[in-house]
C-alpha atoms as a PDB file:
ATOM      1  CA  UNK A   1     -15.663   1.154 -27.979  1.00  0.00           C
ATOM      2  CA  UNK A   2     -13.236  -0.824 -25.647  1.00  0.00           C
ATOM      3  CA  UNK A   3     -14.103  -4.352 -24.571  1.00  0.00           C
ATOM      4  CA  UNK A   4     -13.914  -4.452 -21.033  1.00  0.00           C
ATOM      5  CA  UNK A   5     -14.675  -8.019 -20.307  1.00  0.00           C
ATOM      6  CA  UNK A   6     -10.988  -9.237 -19.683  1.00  0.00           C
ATOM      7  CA  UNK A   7     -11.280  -6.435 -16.400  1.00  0.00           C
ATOM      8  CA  UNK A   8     -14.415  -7.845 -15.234  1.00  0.00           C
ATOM      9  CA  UNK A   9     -12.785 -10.933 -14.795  1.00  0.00           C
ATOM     10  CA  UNK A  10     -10.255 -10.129 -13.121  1.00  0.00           C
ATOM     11  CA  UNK A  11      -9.855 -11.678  -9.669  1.00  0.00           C
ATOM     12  CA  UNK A  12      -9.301  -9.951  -6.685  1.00  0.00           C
ATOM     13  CA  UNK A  13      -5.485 -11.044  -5.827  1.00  0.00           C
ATOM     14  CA  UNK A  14      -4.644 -10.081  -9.158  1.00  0.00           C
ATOM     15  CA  UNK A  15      -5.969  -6.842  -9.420  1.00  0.00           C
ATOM     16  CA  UNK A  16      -4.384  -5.986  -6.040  1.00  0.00           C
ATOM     17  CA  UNK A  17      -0.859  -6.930  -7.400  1.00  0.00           C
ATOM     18  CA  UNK A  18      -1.490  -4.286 -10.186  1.00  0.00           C
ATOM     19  CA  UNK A  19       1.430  -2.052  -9.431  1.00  0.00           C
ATOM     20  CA  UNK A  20       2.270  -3.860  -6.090  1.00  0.00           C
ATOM     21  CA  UNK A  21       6.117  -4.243  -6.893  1.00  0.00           C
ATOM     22  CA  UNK A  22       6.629   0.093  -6.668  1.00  0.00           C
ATOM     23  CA  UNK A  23       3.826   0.824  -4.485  1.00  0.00           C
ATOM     24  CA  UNK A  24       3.514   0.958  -1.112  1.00  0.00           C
ATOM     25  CA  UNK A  25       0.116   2.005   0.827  1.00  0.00           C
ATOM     26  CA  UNK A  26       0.228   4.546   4.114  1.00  0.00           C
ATOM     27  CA  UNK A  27      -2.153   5.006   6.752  1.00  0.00           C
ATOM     28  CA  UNK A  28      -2.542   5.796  10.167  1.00  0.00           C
ATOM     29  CA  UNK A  29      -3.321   2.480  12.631  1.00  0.00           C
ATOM     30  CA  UNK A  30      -3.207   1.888  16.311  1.00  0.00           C
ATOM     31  CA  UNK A  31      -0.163  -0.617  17.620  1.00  0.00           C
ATOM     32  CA  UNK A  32      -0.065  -0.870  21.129  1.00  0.00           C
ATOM     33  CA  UNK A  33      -1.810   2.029  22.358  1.00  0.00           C
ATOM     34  CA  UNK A  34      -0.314   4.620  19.979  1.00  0.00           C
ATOM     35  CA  UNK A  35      -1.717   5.761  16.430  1.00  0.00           C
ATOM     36  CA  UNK A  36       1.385   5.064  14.207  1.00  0.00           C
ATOM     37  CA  UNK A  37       1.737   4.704  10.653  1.00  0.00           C
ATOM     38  CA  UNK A  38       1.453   1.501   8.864  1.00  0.00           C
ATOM     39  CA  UNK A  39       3.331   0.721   5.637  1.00  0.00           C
ATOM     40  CA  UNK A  40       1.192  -2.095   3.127  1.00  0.00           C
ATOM     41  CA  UNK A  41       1.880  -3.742  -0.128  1.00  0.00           C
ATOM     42  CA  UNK A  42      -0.694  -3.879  -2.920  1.00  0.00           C
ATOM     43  CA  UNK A  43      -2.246  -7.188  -1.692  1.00  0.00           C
ATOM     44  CA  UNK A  44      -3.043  -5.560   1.957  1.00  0.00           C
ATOM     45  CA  UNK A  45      -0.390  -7.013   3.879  1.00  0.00           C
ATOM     46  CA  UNK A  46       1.453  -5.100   6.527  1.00  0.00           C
ATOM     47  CA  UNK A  47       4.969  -4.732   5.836  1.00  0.00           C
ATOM     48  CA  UNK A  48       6.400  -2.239   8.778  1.00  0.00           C
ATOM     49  CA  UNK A  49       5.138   0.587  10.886  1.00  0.00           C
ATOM     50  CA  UNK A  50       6.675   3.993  11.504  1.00  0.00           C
ATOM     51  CA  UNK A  51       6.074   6.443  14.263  1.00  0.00           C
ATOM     52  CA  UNK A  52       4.486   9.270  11.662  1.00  0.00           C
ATOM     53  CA  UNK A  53       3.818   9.625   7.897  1.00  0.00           C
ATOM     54  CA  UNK A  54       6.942  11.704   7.071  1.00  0.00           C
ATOM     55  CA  UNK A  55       9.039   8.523   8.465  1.00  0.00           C
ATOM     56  CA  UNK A  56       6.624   6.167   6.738  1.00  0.00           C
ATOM     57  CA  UNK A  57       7.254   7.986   3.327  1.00  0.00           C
ATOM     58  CA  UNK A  58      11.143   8.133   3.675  1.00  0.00           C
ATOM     59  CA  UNK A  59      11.302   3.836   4.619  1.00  0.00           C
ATOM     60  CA  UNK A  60       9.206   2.976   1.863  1.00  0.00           C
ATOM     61  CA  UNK A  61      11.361   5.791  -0.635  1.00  0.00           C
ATOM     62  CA  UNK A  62      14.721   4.475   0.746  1.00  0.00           C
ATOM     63  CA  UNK A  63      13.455   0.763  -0.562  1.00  0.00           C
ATOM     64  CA  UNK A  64      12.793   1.843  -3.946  1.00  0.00           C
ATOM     65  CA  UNK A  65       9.070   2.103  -3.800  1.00  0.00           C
ATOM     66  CA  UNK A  66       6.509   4.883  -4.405  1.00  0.00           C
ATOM     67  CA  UNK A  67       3.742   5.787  -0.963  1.00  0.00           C
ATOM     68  CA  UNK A  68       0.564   6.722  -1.610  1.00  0.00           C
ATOM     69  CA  UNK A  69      -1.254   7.896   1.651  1.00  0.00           C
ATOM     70  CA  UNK A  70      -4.766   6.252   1.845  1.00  0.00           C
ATOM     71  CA  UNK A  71      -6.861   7.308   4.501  1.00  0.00           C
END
């Protein structure tokens, strides 16, 4: 049987870096009015917004990082 202590004590920052350096999160928000797509790093902050997922996908592709939609 594993021992899972070490991930029970994990803290939160660092399990939300856990692949944060290749992954970047998708999801639809609201900015100004308009339901756009918003582009997030592991740790939750917003790092761009596009006008629609396919556009969302292709930015965070074209900087060498992996989308996962999350809705």
């Amino acid at each position: 049987m594993h021992n899972l202590d070490p991930l029970r004590q994990i803290t939160p920052e660092a399990l939300a870096m856990l692949g944060a350096p290749d992954t970047a999160y998708v999801r639809p928000v609201v900015a100004n009015g308009q339901r756009v797509y918003g582009i997030f790093g592991a740790d939750g902050s917003q790092m761009a917004v596009a006008p629609n997922r396919d556009v969302a996908f292709a930015v965070v592709r074209q900087n060498g990082m992996d989308p996962v939609s999350v809705h």
